[in-house]
Protein backbone atom coordinates (compact mmCIF):
# COMPACT_ATOMS: atom_id res chain seq x y z
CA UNK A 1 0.00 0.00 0.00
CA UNK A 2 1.26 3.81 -0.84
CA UNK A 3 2.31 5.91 1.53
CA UNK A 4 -0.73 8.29 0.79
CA UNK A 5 -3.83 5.30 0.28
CA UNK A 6 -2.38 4.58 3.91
CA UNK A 7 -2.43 8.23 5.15
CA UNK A 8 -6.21 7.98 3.75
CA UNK A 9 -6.73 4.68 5.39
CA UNK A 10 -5.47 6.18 8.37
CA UNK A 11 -7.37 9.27 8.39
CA UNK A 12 -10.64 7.61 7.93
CA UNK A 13 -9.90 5.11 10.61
CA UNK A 14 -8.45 7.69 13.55
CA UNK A 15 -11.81 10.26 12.33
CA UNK A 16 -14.13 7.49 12.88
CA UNK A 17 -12.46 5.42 16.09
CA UNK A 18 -14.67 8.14 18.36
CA UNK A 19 -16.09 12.08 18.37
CA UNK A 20 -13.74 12.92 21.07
CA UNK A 21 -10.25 12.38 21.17
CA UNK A 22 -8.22 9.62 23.04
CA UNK A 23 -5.35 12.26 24.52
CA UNK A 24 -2.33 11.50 26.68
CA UNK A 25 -2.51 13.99 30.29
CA UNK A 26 0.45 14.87 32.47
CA UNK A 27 -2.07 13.70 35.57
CA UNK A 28 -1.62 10.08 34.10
CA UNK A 29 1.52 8.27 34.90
CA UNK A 30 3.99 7.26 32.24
CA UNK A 31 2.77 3.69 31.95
CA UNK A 32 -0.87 4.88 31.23
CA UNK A 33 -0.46 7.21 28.99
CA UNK A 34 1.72 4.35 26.89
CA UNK A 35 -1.92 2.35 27.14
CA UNK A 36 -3.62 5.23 25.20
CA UNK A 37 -1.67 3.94 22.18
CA UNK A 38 -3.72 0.50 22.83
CA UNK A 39 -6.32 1.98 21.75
CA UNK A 40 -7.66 2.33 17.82
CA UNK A 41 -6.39 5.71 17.28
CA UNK A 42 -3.35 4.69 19.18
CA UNK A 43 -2.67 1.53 16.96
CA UNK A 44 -3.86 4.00 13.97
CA UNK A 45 -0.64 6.31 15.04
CA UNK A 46 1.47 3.31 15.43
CA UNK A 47 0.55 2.08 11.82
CA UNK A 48 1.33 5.36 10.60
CA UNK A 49 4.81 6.25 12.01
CA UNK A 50 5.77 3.08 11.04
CA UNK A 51 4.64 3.59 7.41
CA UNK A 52 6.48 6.99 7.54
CA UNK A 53 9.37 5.34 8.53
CA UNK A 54 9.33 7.10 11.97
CA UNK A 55 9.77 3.27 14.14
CA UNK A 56 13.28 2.90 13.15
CA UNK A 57 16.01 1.97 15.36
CA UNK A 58 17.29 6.00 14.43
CA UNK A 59 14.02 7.78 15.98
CA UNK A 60 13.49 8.73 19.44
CA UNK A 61 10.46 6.88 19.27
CA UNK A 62 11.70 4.06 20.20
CA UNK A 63 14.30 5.16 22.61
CA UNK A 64 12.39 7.81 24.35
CA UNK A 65 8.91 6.98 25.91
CA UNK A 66 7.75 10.71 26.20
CA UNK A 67 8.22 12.04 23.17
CA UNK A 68 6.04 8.97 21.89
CA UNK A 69 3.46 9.86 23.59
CA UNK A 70 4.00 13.88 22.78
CA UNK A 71 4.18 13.03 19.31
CA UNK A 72 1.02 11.00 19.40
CA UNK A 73 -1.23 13.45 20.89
CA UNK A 74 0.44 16.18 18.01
CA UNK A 75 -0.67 13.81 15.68
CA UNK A 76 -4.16 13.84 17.43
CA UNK A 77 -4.19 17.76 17.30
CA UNK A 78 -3.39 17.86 13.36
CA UNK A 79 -5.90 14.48 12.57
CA UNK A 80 -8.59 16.69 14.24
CA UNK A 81 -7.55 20.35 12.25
CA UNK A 82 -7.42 17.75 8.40
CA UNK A 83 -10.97 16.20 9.22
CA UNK A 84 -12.48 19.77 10.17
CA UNK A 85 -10.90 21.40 7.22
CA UNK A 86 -11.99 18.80 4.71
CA UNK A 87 -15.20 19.02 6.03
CA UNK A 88 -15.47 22.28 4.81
CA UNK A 89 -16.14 23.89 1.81
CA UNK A 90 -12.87 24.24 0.65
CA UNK A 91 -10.94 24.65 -2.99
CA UNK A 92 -8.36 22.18 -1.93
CA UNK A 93 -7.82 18.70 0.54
CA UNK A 94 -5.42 18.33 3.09
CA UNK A 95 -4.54 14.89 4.01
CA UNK A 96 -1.63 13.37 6.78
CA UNK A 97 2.11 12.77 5.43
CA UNK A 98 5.08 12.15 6.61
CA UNK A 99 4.76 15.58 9.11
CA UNK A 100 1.72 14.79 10.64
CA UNK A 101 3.46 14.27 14.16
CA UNK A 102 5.28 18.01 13.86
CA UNK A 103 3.06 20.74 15.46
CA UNK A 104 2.61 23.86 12.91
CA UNK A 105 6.19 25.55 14.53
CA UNK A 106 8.05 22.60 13.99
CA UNK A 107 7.51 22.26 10.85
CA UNK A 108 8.68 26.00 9.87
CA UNK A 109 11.31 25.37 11.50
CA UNK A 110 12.74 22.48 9.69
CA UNK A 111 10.85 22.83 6.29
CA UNK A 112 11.00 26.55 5.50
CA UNK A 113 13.54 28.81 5.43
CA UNK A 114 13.09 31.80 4.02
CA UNK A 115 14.50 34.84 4.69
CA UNK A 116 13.92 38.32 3.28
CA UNK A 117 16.44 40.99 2.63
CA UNK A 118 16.42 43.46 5.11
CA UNK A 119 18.80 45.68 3.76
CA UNK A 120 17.74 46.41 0.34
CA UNK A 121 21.06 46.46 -0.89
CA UNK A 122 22.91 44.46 -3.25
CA UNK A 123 26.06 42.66 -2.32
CA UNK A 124 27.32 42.10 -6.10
CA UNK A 125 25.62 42.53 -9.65
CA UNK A 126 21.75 44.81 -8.94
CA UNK A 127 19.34 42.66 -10.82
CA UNK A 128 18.79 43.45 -14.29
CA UNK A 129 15.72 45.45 -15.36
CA UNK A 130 12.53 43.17 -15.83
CA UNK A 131 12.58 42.07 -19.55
CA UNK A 132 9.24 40.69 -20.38
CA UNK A 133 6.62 43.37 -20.43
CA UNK A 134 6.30 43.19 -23.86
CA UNK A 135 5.19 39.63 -24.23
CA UNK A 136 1.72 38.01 -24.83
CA UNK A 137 1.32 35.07 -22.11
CA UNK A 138 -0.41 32.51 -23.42
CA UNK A 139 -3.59 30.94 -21.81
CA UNK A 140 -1.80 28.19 -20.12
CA UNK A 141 1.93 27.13 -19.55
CA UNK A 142 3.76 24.07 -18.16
CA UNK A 143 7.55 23.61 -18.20
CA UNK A 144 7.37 20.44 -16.40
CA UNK A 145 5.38 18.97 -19.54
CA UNK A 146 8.06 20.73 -21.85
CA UNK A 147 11.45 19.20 -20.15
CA UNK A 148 12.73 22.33 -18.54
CA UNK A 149 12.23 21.04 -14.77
CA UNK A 150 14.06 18.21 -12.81
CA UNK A 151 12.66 15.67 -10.47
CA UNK A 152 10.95 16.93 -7.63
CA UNK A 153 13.68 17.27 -4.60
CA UNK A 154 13.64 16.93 -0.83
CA UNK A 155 15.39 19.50 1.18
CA UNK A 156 14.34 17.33 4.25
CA UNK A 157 14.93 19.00 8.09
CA UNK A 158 17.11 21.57 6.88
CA UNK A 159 15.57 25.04 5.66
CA UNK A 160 17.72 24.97 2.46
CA UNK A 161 14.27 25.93 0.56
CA UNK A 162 15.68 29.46 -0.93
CA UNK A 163 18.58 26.99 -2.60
CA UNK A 164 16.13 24.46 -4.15
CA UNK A 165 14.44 27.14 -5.68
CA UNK A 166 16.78 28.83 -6.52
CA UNK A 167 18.88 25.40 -8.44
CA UNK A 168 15.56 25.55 -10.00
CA UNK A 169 14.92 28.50 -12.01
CA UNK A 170 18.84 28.14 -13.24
CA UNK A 171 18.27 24.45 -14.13
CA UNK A 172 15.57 25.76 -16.30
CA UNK A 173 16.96 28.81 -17.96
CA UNK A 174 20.03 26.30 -18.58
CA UNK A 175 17.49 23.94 -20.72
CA UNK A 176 16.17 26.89 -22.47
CA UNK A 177 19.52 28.01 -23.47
CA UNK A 178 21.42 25.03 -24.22
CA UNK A 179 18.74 22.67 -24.57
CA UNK A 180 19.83 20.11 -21.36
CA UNK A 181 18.59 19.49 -18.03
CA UNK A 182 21.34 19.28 -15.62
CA UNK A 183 20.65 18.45 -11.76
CA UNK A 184 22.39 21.33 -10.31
CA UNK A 185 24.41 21.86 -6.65
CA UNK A 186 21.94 22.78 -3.08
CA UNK A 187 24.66 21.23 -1.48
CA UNK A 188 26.99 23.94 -2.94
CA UNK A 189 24.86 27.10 -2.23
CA UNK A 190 23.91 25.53 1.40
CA UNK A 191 28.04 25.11 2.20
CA UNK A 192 29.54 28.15 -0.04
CA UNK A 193 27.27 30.91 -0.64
CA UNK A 194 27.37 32.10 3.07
CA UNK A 195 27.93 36.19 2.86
CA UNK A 196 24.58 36.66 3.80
CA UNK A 197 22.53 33.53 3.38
CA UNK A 198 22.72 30.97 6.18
CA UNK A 199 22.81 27.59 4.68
CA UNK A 200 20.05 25.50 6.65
CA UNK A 201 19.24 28.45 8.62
CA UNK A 202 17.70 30.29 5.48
CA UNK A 203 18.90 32.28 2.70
CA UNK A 204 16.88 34.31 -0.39
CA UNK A 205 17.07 33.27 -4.06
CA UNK A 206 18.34 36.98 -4.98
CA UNK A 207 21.69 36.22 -3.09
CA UNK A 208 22.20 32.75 -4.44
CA UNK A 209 21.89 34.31 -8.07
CA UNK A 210 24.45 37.25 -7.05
CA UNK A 211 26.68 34.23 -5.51
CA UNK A 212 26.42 32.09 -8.99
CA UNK A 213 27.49 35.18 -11.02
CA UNK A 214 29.90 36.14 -9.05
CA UNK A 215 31.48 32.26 -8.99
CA UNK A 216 31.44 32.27 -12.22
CA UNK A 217 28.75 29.40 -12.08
CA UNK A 218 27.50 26.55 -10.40
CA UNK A 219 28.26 22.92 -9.60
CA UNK A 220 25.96 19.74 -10.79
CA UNK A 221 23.93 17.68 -8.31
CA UNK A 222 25.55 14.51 -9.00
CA UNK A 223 29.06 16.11 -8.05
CA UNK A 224 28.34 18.04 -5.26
CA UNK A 225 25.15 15.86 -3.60
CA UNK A 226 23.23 17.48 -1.01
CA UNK A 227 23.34 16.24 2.66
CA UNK A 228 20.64 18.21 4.03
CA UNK A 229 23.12 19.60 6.82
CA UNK A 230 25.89 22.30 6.41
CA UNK A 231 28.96 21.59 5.74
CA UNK A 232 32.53 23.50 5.22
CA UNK A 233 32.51 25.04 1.65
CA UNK A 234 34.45 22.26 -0.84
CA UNK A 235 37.09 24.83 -2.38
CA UNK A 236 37.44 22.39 -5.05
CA UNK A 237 33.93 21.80 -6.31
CA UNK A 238 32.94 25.44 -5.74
CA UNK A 239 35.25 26.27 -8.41
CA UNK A 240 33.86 23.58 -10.93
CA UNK A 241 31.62 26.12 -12.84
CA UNK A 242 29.12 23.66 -14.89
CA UNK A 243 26.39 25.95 -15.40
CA UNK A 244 26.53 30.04 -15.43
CA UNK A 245 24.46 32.85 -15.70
CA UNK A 246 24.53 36.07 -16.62
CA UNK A 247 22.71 37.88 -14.68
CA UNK A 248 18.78 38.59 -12.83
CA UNK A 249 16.25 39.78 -12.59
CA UNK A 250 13.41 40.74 -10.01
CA UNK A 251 9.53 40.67 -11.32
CA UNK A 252 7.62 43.73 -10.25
CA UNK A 253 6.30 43.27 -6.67
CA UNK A 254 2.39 42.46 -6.55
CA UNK A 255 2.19 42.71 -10.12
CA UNK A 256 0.51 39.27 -11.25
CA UNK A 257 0.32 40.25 -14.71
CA UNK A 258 4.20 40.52 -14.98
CA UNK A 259 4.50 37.05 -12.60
CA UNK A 260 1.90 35.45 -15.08
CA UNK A 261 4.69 36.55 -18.12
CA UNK A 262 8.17 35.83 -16.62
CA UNK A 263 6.54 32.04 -16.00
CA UNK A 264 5.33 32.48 -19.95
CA UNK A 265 9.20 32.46 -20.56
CA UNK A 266 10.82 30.53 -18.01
CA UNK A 267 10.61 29.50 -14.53
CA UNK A 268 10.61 31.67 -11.74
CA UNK A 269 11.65 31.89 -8.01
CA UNK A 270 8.47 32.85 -6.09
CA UNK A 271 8.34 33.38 -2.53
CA UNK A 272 5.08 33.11 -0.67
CA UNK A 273 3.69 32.50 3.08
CA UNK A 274 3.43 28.36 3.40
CA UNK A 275 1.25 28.06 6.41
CA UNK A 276 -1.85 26.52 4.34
CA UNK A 277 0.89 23.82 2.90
CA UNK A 278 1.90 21.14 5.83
CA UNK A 279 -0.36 18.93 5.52
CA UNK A 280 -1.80 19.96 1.71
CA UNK A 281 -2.67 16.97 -0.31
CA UNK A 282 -4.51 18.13 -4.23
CA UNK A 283 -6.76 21.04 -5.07
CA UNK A 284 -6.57 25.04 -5.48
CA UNK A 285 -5.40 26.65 -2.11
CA UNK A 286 -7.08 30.21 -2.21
CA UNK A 287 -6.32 33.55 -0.94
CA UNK A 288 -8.84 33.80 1.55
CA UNK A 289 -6.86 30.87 3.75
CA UNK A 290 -3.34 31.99 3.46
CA UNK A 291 -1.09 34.63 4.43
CA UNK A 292 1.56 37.05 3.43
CA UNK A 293 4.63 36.62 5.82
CA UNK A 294 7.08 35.27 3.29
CA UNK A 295 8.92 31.95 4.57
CA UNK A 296 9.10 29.97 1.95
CA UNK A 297 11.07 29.55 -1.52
CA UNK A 298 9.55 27.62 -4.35
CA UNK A 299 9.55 27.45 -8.09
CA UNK A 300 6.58 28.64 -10.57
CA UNK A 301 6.47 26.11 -13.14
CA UNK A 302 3.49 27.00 -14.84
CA UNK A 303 -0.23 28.23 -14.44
CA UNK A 304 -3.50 27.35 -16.00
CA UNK A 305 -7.11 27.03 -15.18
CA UNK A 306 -9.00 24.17 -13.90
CA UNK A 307 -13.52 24.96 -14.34
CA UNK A 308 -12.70 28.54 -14.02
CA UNK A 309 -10.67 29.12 -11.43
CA UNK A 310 -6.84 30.52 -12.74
CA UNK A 311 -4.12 29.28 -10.68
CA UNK A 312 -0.51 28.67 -10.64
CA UNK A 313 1.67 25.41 -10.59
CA UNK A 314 4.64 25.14 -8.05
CA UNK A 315 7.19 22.59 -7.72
CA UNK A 316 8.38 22.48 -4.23
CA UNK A 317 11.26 20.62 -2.45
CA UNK A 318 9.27 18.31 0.06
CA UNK A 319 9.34 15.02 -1.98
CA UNK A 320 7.23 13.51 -4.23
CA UNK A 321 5.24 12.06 -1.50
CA UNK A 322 3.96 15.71 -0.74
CA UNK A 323 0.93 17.47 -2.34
CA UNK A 324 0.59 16.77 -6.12
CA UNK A 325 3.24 14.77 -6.38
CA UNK A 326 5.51 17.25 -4.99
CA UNK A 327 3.70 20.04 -6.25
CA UNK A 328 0.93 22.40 -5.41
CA UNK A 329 -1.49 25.27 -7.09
CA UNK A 330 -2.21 28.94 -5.44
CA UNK A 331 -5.17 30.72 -7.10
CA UNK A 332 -4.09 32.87 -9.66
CA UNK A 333 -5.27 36.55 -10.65
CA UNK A 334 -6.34 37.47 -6.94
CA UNK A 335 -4.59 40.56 -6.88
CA UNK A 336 -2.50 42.13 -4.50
CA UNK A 337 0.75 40.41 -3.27
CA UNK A 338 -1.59 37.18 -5.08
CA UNK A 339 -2.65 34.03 -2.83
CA UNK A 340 0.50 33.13 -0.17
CA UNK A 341 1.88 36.67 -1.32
CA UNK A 342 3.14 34.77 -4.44
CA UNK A 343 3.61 37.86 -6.31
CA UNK A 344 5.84 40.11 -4.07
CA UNK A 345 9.45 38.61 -4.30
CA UNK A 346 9.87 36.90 -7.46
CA UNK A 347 13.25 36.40 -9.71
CA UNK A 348 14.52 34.66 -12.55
CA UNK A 349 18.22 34.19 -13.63
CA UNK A 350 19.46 35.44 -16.91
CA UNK A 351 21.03 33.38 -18.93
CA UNK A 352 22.61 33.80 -22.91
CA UNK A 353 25.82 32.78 -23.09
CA UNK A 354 27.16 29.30 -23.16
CA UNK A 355 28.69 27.45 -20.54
CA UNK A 356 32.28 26.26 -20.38
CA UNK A 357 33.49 23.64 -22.54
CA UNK A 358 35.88 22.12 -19.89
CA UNK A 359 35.26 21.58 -16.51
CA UNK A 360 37.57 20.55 -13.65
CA UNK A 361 37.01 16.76 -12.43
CA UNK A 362 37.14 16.73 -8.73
CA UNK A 363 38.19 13.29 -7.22
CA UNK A 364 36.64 11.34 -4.52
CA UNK A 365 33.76 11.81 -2.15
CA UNK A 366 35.29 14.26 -0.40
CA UNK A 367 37.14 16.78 -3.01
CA UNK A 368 40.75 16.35 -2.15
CA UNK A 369 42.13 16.36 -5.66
CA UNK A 370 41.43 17.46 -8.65
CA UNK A 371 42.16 17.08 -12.19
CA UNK A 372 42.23 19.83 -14.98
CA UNK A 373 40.13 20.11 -17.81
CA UNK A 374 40.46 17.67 -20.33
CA UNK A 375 41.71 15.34 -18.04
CA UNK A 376 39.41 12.94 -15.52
CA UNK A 377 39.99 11.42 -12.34
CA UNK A 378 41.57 7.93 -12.11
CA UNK A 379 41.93 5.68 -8.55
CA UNK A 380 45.47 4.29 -8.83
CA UNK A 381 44.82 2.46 -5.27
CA UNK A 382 41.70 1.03 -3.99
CA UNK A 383 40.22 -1.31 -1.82
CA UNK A 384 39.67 -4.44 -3.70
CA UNK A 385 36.38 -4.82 -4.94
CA UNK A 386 34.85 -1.31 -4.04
CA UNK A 387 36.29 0.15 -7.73
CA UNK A 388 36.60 4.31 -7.00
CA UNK A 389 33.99 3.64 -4.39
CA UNK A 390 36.80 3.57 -1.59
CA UNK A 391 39.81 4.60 -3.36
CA UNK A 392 42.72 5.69 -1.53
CA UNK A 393 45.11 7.30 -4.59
CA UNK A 394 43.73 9.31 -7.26
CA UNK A 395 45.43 10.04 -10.41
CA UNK A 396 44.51 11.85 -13.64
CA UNK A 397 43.86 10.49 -17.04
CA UNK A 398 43.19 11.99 -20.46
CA UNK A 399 39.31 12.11 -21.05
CA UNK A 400 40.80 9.68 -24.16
CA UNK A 401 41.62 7.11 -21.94
């Protein structure tokens, strides 16, 4: 069974078990509030954290008693806030995932990360004016459907959202320039670009762009891999420019008519408020139930309209287990900042000229050598049997070898 026909399952069952919660008190002693979990909705919280993987031998589930139970009655709280909201008239579902034991501060904490400029100045190259007021948008638009977006990501505990987002819009402008999709470097932005962004603890897409530029470009994904922690800048693969760009470029602020046409051409960093999104499983989420504190970076890839109601189409970087398959749709045309203040702080990176030919190979897990372009990394001494896996001497070969 799927991780979300369980969460359905699940939801049906713990909504059903009895009108009023079965909640752990601090008047009970330990030992009883562990027999709360014998009940339905306890063995319905069981079956879920072990579907989400949250029963392993790594969780303080299983080594700490307490934060069991604490964890079960959060996942009573946000069981009872799904039901009542799907109950309602509302233009989209929520259903539980994987954070259905996190209360609502938690989650920001781990899964956001978002932070604004508050200086207004620019630390390197001011964004370039906003070049697509002359073009006609066309009724509908989806770059996933036309090749220009990678496989949705997972920045996991870590609020590395600003880099996914912005890896994202430079992954795309890269396809429309050169005509390949290339996986490119979180890791790298989270570790390196550190002036004024703060790796997990935040960062804005406007700064990562300024920090690509002034690199002279970015590494790939599969070189750099992301670890969903910080860790010391790798001198080495910073300097292995596989991508650049040439410059940015902000969208008006609360101008959807100029967000609708920057995603007409490419697609664009958006930041928006994400307290409707936790727990959001398909639909429309309108303006009337979200916010405007911006927290969160994500990636416009497209917008259309589904019996009448416009909206847009975001990729975000929760997993494919999240939402639409890792996306999710804001009503479009609301005016204003738009719905989750998607129209105040968007961006999109500039790109014309081709990137370089050559690249430096960087050896090993770990970056300690490297090898020039035109030459690639070869293990002179491994561990039998593990190949470059575990190699312990790196050499360089021609790329003819």
């Amino acid at each position: 069974m799927s991780t979300s026909v369980l969460a359905l399952v699940l939801l049906s069952l713990v909504a059903c078990t009895s009108v009023t919660a079965v909640r752990p008190t601090e008047s009970l002693s330990l030992t009883d509030n562990l027999a709360v979990l014998k009940t339905e909705q306890g063995q319905a919280f069981l079956s879920w954290a072990k579907q989400a993987g949250k029963l392993t031998t790594a969780s303080t589930y299983l080594s700490n008693p307490k934060e069991l139970v604490k964890r079960f009655e959060t996942f009573q709280t946000n069981v009872a806030y799904i039901n009542k909201h799907n109950s309602e008239n509302h233009s989209y579902k929520l259903a539980l995932n994987e954070y259905a034991d996190l209360t609502a501060e938690e989650f920001k904490s781990t899964r956001l990360g978002l932070k604004p400029s508050t200086t207004g100045t620019f630390r390197g190259q001011a964004p370039s004016p906003f070049g697509y007021d002359n073009t006609t948008a066309p009724a509908s638009v989806n770059w996933v459907e036309k090749g220009a977006v990678t496989p949705v990501k997972n920045q996991w505990a870590c609020g590395s959202c600003w880099a996914f987002s912005t890896t994202g819009s430079v992954e795309g402008a890269n396809f429309l320039t050169t005509g390949e999709l290339v996986s490119l470097s979180e890791q790298e932005l989270v570790d390196c670009d550190t002036k004024e962004d703060l790796g997990c603890g935040g960062g804005l897409m406007d700064n990562a762009f300024e920090f690509i530029i002034g690199n002279g470009g970015i590494d790939t994904e599969a070189d750099y891999g992301y670890w969903s922690f910080g860790l010391p800048c790798n001198g080495l693969r910073e300097k292995r420019n596989v991508v650049t760009i040439d410059g940015y470029a902000d969208v008006p602020a609360d101008d959807e008519t100029a967000l609708t046409k920057a995603i007409a051409n490419q697609p664009v960093s958006v930041a928006i408020c994400a307290d409707p999104l936790q727990f959001y499983s398909s639909g429309i989420v309108d303006s009337k139930h979200c916010c405007e504190a911006l927290d969160h970076g994500v990636l416009a890839v497209g917008y259309g309209e589904e019996k009448g109601q416009p909206y847009y189409l975001v990729k975000n970087s929760w997993g494919a287990g999240w939402g639409e398959e890792g996306y999710f749709r804001l009503a479009r045309d609301v005016g204003g900042k738009g719905t989750c203040a998607i129209a105040n702080a968007a961006s999109y990176p500039i790109k014309h000229s081709p990137n370089p030919k050559d690249v430096i190979d960087v050896c090993g897990w770990f970056g300690w050598s490297e090898c020039e372009a035109g030459h690639k990394c070869s293990c002179r001494m491994g561990l039998p049997g593990f190949g470059d896996l575990l190699c312990l001497s790196w050499g360089c070969a021609t790329r003819s070898d």
